[in-house]
C-alpha atoms as a PDB file:
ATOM      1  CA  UNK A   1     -22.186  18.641  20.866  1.00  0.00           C
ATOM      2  CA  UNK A   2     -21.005  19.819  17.747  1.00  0.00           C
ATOM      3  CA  UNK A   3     -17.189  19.862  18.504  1.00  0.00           C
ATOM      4  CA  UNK A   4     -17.364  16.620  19.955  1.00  0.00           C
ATOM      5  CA  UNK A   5     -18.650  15.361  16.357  1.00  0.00           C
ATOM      6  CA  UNK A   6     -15.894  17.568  14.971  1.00  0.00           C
ATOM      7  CA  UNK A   7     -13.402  15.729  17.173  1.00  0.00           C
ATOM      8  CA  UNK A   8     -14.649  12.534  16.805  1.00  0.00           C
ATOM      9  CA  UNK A   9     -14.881  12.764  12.926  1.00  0.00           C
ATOM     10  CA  UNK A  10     -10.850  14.368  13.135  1.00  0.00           C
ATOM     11  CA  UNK A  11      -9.604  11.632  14.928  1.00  0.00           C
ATOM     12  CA  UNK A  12     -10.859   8.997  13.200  1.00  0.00           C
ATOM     13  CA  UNK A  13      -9.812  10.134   9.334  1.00  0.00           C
ATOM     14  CA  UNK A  14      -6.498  11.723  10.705  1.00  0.00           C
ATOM     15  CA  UNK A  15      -5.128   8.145  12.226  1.00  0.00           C
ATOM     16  CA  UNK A  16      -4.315   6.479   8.574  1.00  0.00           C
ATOM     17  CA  UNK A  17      -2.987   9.879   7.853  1.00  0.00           C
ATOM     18  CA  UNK A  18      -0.562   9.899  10.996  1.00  0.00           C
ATOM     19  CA  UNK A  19       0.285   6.173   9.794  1.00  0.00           C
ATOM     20  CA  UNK A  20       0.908   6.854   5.891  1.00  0.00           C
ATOM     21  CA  UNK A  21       4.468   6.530   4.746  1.00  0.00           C
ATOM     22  CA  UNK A  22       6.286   9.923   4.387  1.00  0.00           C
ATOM     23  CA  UNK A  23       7.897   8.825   1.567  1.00  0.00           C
ATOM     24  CA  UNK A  24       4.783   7.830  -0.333  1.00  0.00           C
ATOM     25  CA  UNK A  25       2.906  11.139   1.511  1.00  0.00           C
ATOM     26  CA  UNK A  26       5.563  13.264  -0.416  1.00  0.00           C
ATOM     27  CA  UNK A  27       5.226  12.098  -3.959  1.00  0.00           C
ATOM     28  CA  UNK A  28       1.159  11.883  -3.684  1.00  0.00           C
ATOM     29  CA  UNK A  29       1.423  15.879  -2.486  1.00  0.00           C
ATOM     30  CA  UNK A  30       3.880  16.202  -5.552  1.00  0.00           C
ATOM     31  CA  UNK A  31       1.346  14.570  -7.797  1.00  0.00           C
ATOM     32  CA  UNK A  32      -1.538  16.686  -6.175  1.00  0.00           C
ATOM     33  CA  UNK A  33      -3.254  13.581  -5.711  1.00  0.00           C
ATOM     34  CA  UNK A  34      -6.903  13.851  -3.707  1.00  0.00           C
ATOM     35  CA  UNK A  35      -9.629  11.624  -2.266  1.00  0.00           C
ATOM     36  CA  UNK A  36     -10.320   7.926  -3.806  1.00  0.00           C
ATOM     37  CA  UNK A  37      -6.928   8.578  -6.343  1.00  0.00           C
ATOM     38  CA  UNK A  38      -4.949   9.496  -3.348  1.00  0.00           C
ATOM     39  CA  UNK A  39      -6.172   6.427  -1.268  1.00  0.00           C
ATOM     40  CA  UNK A  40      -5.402   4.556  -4.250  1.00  0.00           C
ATOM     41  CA  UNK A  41      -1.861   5.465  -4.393  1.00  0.00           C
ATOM     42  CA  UNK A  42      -0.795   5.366  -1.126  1.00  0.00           C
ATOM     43  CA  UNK A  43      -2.227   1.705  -1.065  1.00  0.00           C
ATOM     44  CA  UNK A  44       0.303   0.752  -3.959  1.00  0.00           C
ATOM     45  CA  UNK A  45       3.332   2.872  -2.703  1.00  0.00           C
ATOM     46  CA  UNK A  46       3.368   1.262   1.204  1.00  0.00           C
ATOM     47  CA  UNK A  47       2.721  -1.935  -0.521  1.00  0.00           C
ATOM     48  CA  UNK A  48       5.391  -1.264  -2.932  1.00  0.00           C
ATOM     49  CA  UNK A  49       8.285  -0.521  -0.927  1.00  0.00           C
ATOM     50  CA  UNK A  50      11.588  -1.251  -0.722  1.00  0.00           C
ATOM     51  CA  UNK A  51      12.263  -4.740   1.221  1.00  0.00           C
ATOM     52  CA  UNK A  52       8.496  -5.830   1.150  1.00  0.00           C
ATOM     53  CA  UNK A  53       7.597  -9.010   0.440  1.00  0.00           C
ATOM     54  CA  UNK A  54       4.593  -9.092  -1.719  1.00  0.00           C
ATOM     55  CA  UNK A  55       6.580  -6.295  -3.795  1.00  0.00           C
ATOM     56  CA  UNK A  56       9.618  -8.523  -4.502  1.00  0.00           C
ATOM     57  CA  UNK A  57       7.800 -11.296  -5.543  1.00  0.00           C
ATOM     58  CA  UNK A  58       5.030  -9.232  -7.693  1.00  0.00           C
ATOM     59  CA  UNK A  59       8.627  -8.175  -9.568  1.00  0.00           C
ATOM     60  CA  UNK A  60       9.863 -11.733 -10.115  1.00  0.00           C
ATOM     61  CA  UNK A  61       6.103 -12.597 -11.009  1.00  0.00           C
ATOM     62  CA  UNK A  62       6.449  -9.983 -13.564  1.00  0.00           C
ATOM     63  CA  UNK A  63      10.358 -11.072 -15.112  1.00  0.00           C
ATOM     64  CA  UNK A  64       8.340 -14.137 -15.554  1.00  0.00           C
ATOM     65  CA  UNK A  65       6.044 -12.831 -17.442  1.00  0.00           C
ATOM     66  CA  UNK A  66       3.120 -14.665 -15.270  1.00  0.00           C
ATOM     67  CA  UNK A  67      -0.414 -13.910 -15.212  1.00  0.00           C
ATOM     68  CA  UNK A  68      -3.752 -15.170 -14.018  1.00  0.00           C
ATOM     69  CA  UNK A  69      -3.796 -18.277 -11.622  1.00  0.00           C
ATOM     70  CA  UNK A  70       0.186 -19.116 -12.324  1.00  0.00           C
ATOM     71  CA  UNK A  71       1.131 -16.137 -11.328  1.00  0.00           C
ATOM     72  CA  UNK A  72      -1.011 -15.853  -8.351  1.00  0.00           C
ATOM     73  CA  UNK A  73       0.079 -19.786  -7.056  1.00  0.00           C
ATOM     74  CA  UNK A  74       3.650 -18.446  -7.814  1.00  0.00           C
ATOM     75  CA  UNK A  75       3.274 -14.976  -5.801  1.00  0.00           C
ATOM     76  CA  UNK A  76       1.453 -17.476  -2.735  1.00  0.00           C
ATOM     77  CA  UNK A  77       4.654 -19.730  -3.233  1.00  0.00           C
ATOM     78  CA  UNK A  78       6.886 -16.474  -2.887  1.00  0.00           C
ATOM     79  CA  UNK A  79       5.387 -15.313  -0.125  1.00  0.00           C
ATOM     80  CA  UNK A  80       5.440 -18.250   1.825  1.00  0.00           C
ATOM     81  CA  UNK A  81       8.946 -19.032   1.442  1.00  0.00           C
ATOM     82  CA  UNK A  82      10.273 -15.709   1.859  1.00  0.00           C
ATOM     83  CA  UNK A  83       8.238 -15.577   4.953  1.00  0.00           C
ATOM     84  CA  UNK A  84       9.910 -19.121   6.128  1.00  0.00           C
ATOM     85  CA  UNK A  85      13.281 -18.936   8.468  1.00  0.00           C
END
């Protein structure tokens, strides 16, 4: 009964793991990153890479100098049109 916990428990917490960019994996080893500041990181890195969306428009947000509600309508905007064929 106990191994099945074990397994059960494994499998569950190892499939973000299995998912996590390698890229991103790397520098948080690097940075001997653990627990909540790990999570944290990985979070920004995948969100942060190159050719996303919400990453390319947080950095024109940012040349903008935007903050607060403009700069979340403007991100929203972003998105939408970036998401638009």
């Amino acid at each position: 009964m106990r191994q099945l916990i074990l397994l059960l428990t494994l499998a569950l917490f190892s499939g973000p793991l299995l998912a996590a960019n390698p890229a991103c994996e790397k520098i948080a080893t690097e940075k001997k990153l653990a627990g909540a500041a790990k999570n944290s990181f990985m979070k920004k890195c995948e969100r942060e890479q190159p050719g996303n969306a919400q990453a390319m428009c947080d950095g024109k947000a940012a040349e903008k100098k935007l903050a607060g509600a403009a700069k979340n309508s403007f991100v929203k905007k972003c998105l939408r049109d970036s998401s638009a064929p």
